[in-house]
PDB file of N, CA and C in Angstrom:
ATOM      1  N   UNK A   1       0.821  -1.187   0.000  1.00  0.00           N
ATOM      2  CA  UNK A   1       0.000   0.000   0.000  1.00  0.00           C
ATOM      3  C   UNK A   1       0.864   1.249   0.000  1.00  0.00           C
ATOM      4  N   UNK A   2       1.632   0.916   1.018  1.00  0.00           N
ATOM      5  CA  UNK A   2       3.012   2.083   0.830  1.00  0.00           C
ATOM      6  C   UNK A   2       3.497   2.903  -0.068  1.00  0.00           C
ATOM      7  N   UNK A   3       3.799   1.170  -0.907  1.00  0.00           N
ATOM      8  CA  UNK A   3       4.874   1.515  -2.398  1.00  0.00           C
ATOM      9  C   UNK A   3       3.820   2.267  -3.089  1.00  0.00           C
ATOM     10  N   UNK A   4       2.456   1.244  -3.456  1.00  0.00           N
ATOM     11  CA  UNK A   4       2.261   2.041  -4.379  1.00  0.00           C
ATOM     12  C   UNK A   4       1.630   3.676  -4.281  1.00  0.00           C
ATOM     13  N   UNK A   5       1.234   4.151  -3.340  1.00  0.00           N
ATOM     14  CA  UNK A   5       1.438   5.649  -2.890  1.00  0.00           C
ATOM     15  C   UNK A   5       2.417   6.067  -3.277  1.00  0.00           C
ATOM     16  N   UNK A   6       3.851   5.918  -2.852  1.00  0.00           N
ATOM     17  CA  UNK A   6       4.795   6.606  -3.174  1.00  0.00           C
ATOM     18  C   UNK A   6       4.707   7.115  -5.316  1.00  0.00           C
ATOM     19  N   UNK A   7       4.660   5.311  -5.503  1.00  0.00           N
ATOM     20  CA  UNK A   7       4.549   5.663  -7.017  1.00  0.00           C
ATOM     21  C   UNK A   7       3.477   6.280  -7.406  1.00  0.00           C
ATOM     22  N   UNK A   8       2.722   6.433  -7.271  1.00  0.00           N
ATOM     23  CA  UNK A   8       1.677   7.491  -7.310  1.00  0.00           C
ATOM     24  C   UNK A   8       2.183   8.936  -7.471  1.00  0.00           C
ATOM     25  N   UNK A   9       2.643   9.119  -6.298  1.00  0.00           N
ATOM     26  CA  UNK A   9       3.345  10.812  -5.801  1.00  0.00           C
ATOM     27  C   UNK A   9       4.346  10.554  -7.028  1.00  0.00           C
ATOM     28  N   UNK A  10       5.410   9.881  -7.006  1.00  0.00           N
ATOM     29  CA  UNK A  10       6.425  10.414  -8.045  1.00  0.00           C
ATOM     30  C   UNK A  10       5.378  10.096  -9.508  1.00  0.00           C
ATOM     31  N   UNK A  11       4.499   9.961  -9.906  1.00  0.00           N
ATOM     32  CA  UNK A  11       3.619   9.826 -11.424  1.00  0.00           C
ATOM     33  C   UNK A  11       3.073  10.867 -11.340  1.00  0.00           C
ATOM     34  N   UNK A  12       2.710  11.586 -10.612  1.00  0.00           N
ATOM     35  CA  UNK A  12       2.019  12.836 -10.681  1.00  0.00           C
ATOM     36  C   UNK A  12       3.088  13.932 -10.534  1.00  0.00           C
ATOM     37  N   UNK A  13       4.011  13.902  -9.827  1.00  0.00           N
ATOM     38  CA  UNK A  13       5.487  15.058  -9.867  1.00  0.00           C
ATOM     39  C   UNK A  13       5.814  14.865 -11.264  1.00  0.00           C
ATOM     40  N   UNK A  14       6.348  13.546 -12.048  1.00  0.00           N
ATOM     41  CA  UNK A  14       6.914  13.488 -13.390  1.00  0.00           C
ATOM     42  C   UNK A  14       5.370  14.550 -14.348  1.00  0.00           C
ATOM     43  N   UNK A  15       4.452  14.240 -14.157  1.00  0.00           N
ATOM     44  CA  UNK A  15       3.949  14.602 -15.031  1.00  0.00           C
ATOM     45  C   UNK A  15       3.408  16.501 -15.141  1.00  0.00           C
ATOM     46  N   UNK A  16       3.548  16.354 -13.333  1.00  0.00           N
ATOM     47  CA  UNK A  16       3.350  18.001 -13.662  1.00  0.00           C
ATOM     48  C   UNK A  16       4.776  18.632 -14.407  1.00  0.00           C
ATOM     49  N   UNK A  17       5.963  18.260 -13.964  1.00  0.00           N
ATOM     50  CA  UNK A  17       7.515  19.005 -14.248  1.00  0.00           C
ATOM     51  C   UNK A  17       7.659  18.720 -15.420  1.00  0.00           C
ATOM     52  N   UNK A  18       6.548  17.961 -16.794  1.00  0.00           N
ATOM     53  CA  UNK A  18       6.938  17.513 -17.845  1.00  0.00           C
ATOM     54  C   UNK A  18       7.087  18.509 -19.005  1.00  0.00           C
ATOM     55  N   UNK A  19       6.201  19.143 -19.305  1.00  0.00           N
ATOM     56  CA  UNK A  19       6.816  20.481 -19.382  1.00  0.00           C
ATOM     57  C   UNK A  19       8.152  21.347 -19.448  1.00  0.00           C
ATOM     58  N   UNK A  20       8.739  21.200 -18.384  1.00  0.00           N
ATOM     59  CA  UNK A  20      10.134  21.523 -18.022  1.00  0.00           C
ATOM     60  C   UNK A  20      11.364  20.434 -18.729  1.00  0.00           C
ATOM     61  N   UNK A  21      11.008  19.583 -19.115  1.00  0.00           N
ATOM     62  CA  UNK A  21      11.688  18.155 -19.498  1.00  0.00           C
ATOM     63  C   UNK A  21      11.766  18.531 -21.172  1.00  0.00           C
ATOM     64  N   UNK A  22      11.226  19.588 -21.824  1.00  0.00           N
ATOM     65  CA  UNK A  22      11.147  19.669 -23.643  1.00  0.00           C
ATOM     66  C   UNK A  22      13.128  20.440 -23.790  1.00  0.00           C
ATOM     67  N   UNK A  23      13.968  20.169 -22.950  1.00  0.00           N
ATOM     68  CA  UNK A  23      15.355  20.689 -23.176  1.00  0.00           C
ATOM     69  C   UNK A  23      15.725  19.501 -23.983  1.00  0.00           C
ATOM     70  N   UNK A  24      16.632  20.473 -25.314  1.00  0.00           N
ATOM     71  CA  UNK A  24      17.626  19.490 -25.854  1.00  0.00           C
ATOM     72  C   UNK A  24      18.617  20.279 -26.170  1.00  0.00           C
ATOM     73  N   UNK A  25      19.828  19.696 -26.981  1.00  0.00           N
ATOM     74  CA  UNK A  25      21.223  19.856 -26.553  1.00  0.00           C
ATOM     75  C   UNK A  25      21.599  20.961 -27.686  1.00  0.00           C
ATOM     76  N   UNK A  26      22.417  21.904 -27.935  1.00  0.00           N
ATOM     77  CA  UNK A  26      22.518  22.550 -28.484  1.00  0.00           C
ATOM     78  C   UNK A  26      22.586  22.470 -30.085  1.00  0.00           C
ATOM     79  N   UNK A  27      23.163  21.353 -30.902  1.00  0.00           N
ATOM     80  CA  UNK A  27      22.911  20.951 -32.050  1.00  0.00           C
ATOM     81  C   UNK A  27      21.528  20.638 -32.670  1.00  0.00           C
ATOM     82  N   UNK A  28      20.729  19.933 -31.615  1.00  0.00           N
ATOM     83  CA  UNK A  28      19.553  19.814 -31.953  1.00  0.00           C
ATOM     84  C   UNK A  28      18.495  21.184 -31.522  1.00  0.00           C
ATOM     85  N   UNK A  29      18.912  22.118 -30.827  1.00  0.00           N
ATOM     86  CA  UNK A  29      17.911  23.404 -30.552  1.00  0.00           C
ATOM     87  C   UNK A  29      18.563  24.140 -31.776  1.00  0.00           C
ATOM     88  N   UNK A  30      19.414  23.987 -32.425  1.00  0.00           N
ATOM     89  CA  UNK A  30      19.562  24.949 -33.620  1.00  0.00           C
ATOM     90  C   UNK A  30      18.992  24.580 -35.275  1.00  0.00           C
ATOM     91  N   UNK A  31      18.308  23.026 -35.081  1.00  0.00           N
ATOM     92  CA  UNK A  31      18.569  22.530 -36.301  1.00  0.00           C
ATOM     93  C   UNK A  31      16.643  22.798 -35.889  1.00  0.00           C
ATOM     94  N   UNK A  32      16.262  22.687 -34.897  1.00  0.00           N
ATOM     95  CA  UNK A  32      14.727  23.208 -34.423  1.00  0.00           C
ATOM     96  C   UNK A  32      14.632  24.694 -34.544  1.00  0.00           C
ATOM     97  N   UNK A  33      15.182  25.216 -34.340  1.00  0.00           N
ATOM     98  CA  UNK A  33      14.900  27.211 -34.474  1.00  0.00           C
ATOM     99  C   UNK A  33      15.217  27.051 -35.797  1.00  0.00           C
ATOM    100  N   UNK A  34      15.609  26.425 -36.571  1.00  0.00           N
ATOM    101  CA  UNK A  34      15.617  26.815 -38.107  1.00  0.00           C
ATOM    102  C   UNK A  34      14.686  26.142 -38.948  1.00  0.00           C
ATOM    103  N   UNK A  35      14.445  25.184 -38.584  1.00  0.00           N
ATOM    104  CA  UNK A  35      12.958  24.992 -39.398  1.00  0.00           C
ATOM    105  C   UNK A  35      11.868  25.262 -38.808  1.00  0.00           C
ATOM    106  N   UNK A  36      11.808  25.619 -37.380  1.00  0.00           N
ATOM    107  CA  UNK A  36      10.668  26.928 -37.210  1.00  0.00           C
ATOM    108  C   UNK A  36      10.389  27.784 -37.668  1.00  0.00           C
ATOM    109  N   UNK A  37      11.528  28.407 -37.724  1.00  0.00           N
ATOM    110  CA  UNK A  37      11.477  29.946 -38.512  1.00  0.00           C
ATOM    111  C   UNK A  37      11.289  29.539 -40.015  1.00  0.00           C
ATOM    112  N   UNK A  38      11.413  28.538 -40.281  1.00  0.00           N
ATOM    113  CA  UNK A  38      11.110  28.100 -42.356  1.00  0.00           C
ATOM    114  C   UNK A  38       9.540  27.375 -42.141  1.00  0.00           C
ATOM    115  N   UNK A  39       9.093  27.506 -40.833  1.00  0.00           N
ATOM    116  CA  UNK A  39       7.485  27.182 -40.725  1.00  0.00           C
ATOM    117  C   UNK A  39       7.134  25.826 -40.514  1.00  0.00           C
ATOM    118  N   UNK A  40       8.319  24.762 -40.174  1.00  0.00           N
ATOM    119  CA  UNK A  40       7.495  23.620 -40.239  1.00  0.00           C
ATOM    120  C   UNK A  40       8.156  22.924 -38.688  1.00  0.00           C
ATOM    121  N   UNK A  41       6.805  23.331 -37.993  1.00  0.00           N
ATOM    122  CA  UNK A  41       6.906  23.300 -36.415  1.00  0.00           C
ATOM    123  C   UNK A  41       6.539  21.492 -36.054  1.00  0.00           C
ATOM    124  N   UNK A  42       6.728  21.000 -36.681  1.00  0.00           N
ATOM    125  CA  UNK A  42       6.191  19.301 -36.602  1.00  0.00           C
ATOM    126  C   UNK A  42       7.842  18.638 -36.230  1.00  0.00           C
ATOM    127  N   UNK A  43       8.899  19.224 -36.936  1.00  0.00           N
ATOM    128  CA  UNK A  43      10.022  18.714 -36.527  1.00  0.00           C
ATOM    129  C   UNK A  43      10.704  18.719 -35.482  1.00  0.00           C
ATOM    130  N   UNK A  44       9.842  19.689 -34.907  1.00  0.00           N
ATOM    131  CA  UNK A  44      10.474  20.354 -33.405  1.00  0.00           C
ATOM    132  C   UNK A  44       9.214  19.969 -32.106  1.00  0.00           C
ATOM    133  N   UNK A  45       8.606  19.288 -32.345  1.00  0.00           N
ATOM    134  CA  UNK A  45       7.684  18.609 -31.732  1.00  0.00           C
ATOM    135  C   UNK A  45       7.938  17.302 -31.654  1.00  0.00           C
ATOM    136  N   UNK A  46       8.161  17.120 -32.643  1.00  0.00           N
ATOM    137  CA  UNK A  46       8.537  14.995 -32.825  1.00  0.00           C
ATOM    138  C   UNK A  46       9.777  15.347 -32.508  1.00  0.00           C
ATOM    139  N   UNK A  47      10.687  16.024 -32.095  1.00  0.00           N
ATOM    140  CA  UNK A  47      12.175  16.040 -32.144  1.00  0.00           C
ATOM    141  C   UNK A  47      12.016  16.006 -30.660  1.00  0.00           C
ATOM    142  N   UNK A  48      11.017  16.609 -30.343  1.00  0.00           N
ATOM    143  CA  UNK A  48      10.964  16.837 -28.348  1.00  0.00           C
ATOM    144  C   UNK A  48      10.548  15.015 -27.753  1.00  0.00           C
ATOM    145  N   UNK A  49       9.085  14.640 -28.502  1.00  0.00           N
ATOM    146  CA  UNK A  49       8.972  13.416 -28.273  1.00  0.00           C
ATOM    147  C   UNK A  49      10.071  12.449 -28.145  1.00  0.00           C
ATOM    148  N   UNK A  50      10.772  12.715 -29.387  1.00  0.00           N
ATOM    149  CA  UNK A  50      12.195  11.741 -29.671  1.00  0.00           C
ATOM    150  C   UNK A  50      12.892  11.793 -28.585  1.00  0.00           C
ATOM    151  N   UNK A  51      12.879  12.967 -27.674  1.00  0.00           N
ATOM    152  CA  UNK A  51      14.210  13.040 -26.479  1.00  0.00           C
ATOM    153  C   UNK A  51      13.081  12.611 -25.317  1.00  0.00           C
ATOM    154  N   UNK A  52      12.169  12.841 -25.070  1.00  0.00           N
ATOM    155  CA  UNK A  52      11.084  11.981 -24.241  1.00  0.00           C
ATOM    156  C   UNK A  52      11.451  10.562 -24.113  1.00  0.00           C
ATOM    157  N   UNK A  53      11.004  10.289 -25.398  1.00  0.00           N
ATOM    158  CA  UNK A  53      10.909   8.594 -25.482  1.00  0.00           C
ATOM    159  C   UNK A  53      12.705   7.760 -25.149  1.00  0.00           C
ATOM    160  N   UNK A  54      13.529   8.307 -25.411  1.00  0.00           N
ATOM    161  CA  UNK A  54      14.811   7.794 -24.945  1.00  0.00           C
ATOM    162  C   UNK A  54      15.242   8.157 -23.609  1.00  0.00           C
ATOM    163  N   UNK A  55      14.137   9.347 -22.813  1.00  0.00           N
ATOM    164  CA  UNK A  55      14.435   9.585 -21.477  1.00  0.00           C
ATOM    165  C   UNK A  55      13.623   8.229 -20.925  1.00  0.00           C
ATOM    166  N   UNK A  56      12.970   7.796 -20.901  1.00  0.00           N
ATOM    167  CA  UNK A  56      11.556   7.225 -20.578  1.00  0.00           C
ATOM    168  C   UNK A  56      11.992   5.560 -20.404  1.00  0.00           C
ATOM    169  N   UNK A  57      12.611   5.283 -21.576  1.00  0.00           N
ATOM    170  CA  UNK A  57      12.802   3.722 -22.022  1.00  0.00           C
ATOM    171  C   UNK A  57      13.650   2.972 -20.521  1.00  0.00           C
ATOM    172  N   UNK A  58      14.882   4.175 -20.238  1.00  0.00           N
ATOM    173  CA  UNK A  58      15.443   3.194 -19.284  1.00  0.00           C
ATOM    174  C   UNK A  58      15.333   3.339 -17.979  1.00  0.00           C
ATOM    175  N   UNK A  59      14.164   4.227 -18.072  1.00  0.00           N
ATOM    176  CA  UNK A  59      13.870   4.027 -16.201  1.00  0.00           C
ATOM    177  C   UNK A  59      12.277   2.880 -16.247  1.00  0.00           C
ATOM    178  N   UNK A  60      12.120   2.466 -17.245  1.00  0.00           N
ATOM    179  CA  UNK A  60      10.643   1.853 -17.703  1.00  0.00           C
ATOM    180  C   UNK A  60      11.296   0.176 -17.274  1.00  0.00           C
ATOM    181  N   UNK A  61      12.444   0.166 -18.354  1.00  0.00           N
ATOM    182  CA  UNK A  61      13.522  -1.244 -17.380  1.00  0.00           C
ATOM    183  C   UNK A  61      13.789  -1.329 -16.469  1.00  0.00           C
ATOM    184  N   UNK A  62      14.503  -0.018 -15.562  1.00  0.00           N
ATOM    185  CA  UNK A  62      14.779  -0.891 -14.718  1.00  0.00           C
ATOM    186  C   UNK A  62      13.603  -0.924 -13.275  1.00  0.00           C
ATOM    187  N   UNK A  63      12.552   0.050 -13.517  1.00  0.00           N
ATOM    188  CA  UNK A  63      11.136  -0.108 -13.030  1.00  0.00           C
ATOM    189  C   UNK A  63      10.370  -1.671 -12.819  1.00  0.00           C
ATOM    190  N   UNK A  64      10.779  -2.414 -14.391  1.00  0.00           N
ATOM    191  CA  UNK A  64      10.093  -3.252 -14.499  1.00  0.00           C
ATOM    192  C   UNK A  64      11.032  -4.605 -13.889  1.00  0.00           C
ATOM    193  N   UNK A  65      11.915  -4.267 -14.168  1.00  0.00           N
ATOM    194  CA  UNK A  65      13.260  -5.107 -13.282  1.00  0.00           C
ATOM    195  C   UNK A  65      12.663  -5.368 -11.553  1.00  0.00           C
ATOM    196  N   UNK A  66      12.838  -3.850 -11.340  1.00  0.00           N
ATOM    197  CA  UNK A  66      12.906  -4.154  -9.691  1.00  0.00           C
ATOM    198  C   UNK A  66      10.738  -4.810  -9.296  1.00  0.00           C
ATOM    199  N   UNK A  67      10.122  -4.184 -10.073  1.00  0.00           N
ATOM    200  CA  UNK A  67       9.290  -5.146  -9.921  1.00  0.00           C
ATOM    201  C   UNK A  67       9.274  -6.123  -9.764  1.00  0.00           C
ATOM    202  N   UNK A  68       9.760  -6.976 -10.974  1.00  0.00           N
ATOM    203  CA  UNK A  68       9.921  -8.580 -10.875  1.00  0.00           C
ATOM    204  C   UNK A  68      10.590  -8.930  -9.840  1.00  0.00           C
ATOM    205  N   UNK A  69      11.331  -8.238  -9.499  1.00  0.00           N
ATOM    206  CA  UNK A  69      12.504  -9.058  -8.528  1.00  0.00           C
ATOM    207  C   UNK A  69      11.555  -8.925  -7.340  1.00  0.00           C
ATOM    208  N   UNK A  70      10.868  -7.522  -6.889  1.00  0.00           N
ATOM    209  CA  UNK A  70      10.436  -7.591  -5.574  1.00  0.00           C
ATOM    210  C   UNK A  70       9.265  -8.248  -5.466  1.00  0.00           C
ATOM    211  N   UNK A  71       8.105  -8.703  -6.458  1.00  0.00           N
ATOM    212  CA  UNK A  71       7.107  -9.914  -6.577  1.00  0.00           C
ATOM    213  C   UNK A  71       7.356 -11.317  -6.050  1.00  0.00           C
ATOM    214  N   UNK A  72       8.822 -11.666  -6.611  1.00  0.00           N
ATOM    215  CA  UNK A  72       9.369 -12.876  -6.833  1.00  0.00           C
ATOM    216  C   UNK A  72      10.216 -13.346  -5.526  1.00  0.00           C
ATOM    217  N   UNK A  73      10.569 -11.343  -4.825  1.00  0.00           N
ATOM    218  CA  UNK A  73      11.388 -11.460  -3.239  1.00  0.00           C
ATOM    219  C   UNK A  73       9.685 -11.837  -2.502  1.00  0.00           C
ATOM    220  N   UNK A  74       8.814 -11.557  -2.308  1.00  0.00           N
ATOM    221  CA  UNK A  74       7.563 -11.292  -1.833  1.00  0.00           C
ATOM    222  C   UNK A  74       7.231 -12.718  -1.843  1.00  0.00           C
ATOM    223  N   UNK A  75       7.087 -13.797  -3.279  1.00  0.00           N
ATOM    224  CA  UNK A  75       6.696 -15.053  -3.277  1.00  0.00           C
ATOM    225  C   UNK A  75       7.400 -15.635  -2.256  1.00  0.00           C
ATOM    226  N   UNK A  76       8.786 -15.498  -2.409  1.00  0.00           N
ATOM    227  CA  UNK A  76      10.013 -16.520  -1.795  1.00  0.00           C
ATOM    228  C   UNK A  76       9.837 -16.285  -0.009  1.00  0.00           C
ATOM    229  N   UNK A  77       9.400 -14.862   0.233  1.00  0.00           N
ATOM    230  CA  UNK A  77       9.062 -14.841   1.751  1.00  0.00           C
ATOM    231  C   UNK A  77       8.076 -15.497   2.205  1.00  0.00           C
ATOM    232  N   UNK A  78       7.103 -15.967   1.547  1.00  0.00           N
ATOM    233  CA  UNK A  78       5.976 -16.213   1.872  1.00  0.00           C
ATOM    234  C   UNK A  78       6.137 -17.530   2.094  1.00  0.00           C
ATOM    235  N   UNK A  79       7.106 -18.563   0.759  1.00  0.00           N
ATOM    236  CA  UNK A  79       7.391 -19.756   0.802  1.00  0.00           C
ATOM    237  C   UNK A  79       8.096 -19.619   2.033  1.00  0.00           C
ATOM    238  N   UNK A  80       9.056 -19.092   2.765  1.00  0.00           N
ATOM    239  CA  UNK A  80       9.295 -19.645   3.169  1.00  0.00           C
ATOM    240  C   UNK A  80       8.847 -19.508   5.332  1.00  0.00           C
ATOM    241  N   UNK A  81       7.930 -18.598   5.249  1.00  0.00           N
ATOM    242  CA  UNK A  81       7.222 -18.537   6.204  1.00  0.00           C
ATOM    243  C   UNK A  81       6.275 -19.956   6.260  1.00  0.00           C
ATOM    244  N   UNK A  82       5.637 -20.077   5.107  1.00  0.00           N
ATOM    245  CA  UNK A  82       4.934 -21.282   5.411  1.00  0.00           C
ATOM    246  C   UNK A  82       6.072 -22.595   5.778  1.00  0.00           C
ATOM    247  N   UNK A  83       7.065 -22.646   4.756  1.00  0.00           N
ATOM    248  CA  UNK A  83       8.217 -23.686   5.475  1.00  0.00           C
ATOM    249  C   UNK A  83       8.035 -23.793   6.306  1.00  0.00           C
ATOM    250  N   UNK A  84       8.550 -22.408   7.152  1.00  0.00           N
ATOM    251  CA  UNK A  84       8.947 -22.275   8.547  1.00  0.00           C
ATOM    252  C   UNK A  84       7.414 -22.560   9.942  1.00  0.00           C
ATOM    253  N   UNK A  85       6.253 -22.774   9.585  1.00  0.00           N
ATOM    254  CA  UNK A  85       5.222 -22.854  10.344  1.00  0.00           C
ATOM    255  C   UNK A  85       5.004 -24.558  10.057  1.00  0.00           C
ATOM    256  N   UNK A  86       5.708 -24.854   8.877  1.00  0.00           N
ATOM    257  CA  UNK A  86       5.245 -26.381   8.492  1.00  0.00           C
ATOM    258  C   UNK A  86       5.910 -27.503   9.818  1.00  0.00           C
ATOM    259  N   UNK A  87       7.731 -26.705   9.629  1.00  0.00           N
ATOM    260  CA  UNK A  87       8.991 -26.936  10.548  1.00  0.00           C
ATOM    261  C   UNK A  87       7.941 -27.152  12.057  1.00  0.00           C
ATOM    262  N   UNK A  88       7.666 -25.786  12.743  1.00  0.00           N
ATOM    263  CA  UNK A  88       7.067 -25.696  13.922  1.00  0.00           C
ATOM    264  C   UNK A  88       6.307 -26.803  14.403  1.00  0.00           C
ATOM    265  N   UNK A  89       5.243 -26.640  13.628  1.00  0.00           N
ATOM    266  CA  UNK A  89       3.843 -27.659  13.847  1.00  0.00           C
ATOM    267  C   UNK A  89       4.583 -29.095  14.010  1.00  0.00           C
ATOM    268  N   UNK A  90       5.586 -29.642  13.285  1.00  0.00           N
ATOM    269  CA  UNK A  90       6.151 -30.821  13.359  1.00  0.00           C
ATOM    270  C   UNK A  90       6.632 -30.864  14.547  1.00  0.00           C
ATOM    271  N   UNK A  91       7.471 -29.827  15.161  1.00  0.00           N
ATOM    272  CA  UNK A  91       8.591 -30.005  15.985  1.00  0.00           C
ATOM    273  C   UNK A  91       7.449 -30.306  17.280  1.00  0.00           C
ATOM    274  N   UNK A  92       6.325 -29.476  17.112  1.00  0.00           N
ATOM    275  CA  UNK A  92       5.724 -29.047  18.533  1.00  0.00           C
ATOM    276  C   UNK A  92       5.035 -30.839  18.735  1.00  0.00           C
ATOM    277  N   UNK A  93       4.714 -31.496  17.356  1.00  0.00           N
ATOM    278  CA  UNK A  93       4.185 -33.135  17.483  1.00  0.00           C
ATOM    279  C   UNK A  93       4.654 -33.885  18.170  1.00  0.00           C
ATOM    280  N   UNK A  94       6.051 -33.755  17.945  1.00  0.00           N
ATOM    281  CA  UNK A  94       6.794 -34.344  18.555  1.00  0.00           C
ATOM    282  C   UNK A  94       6.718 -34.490  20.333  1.00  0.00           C
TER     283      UNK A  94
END
């Protein structure tokens, strides 16, 4: 319940500051102010997406990484709590 609150809060921070995120590097802000000014504002829009989508890709991995792993840490605790109550109940038969 925690986690996913937190991710919540940081999905709503990324998306208000997104906006602020349309920076690119000086070769590419000059090759955009010049076909603005020649009128064709589509290159400098898909050129912003383009630096989006390569910001995006590798925090999406390793997002989906630590997911798996912490599902799979989550299964393995569980296995082995029940182990460990299976252990008990035996010992206490005895």
């Amino acid at each position: 319940m925690k986690l996913s609150r937190i991710v919540l809060v940081l999905l709503i921070a990324l998306l208000v500051i997104t906006p602020d995120l349309m920076a690119q590097c000086a070769m590419c802000r000059g090759t955009v102010e010049s076909t603005v000014s020649n009128g064709r504002s589509v290159i400098a829009s898909e050129l912003n997406f383009g630096i989006l989508y390569l910001l995006v890709i590798p925090y999406l991995i390793v997002a989906t990484i630590g997911y798996l792993w912490y599902r799979n840490s989550k299964q393995e605790h569980g296995r082995r709590l029940e182990i460990a109550g299976r252990v008990k109940r035996a010992m206490s038969q005895m």
